[in-house]
C-alpha atoms as a PDB file:
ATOM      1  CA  UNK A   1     -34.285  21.166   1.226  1.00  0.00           C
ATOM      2  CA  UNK A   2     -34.670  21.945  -2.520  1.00  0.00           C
ATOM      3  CA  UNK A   3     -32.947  22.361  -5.341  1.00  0.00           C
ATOM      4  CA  UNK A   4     -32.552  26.370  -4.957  1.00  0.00           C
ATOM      5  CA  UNK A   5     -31.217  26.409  -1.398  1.00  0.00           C
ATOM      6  CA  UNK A   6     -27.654  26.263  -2.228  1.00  0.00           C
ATOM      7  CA  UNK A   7     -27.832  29.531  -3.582  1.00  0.00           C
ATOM      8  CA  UNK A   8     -29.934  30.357  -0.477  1.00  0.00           C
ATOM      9  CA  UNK A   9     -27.075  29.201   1.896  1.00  0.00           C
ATOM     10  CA  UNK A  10     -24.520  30.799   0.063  1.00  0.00           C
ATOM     11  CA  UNK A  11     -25.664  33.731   0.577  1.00  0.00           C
ATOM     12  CA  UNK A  12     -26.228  33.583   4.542  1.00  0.00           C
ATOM     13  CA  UNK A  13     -23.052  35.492   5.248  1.00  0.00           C
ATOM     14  CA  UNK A  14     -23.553  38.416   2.753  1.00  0.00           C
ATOM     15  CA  UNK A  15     -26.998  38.793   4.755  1.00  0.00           C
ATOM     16  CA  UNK A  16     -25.393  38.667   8.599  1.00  0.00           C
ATOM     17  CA  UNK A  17     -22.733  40.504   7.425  1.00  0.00           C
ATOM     18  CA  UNK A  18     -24.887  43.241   6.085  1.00  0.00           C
ATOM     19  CA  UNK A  19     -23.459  43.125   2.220  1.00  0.00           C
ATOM     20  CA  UNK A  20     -26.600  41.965   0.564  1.00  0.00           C
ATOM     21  CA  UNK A  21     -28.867  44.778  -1.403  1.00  0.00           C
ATOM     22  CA  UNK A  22     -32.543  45.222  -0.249  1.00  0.00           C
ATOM     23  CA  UNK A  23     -33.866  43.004  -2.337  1.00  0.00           C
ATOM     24  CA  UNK A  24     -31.288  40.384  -2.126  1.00  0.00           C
ATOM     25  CA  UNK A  25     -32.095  40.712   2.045  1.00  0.00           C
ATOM     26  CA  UNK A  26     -35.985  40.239   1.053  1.00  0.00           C
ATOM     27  CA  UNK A  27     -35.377  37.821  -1.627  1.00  0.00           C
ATOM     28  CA  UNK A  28     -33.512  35.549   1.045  1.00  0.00           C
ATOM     29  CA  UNK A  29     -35.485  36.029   4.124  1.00  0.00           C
ATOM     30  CA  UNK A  30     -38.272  35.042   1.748  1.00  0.00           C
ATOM     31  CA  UNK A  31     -37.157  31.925   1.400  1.00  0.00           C
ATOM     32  CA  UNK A  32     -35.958  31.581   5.058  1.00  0.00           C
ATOM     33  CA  UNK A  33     -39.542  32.229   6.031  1.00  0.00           C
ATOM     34  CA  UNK A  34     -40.678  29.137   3.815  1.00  0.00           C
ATOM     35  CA  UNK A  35     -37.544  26.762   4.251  1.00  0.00           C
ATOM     36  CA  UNK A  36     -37.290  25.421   7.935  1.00  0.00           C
ATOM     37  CA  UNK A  37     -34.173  23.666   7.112  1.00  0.00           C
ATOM     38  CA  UNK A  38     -32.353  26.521   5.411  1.00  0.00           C
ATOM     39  CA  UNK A  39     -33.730  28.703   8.800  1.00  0.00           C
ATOM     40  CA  UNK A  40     -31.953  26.149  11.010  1.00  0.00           C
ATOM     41  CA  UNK A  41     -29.060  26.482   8.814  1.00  0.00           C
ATOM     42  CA  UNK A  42     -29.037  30.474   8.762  1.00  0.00           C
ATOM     43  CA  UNK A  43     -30.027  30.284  13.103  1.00  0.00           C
ATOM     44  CA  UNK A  44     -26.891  28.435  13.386  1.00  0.00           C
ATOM     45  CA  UNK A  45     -24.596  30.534  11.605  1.00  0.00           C
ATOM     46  CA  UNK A  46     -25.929  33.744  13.368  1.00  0.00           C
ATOM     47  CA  UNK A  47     -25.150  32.344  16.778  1.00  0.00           C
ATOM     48  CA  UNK A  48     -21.805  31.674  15.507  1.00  0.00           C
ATOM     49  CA  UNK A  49     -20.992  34.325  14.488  1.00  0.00           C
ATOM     50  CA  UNK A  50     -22.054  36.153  17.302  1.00  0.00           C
ATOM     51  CA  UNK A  51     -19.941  33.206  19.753  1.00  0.00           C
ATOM     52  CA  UNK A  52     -16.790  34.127  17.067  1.00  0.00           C
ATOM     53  CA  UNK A  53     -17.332  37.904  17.885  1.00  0.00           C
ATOM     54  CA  UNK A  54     -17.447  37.481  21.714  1.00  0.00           C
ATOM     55  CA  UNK A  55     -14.543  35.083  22.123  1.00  0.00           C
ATOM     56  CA  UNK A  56     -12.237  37.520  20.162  1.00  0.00           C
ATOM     57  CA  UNK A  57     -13.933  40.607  20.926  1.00  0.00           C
ATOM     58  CA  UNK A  58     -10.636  42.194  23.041  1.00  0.00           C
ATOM     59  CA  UNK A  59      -8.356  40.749  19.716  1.00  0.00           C
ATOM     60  CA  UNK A  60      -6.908  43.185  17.108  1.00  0.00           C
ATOM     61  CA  UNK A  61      -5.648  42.240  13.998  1.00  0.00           C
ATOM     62  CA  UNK A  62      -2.679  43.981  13.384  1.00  0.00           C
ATOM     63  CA  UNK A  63      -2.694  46.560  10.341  1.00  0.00           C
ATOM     64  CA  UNK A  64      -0.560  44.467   8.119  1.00  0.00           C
ATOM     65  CA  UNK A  65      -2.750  41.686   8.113  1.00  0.00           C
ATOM     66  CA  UNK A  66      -6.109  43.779   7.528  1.00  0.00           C
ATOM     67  CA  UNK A  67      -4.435  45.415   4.285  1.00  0.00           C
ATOM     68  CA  UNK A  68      -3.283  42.144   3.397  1.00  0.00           C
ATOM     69  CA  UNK A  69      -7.038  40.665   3.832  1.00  0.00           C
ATOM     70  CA  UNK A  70      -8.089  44.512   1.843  1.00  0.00           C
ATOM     71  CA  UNK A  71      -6.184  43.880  -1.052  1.00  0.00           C
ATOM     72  CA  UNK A  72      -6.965  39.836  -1.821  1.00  0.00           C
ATOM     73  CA  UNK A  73     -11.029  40.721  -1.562  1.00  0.00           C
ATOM     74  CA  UNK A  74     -10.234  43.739  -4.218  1.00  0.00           C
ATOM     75  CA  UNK A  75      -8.375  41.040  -5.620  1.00  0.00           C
ATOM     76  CA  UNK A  76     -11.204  38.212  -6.086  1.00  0.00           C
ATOM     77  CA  UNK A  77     -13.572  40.760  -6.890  1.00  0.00           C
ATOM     78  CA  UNK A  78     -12.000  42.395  -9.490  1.00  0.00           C
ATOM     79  CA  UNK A  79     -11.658  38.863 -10.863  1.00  0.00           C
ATOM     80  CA  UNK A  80     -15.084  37.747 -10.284  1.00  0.00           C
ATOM     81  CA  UNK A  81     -16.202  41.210 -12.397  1.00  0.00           C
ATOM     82  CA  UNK A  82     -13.804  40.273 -15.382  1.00  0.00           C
ATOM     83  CA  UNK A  83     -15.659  36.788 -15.528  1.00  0.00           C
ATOM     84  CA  UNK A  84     -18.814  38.048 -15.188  1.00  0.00           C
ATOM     85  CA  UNK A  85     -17.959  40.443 -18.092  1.00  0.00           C
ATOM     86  CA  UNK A  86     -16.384  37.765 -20.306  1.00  0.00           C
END
């Protein structure tokens, strides 16, 4: 693994969650097409993702809790854009 796959992994999620940009998407699977181990890595987390979404497929989360989950990501981004911005 080198030096630049951290970033790589980090960015997994975004991708199997569908929040990465086009070139983000071709920028990573770039670098999953040259990186066996960060593959492995990204394999693994697709599958469990996809065991996650079976097991609780018939499982709501009750309104509350979704706005509650709503407002802390508005929360951390909103943060994450004011350190960005300085």
């Amino acid at each position: 693994m080198g030096a630049e796959c951290g970033d790589y992994l980090s960015r997994i999620y975004q991708l199997l969650d569908g929040e990465l940009d086009e070139a983000g998407r071709a920028q990573l699977q770039a670098h999953l097409d040259e990186c066996p181990p960060c593959l492995d890595e990204y394999q693994l987390d697709r599958l469990l993702k996809a065991l996650v979404q079976r097991s609780c497929a018939c499982e709501h989360a009750p309104d509350a809790l979704r706005t509650q989950i709503l407002q802390r990501i508005t929360t951390v981004r909103v943060t994450q854009v004011r350190i960005q911005e300085g």
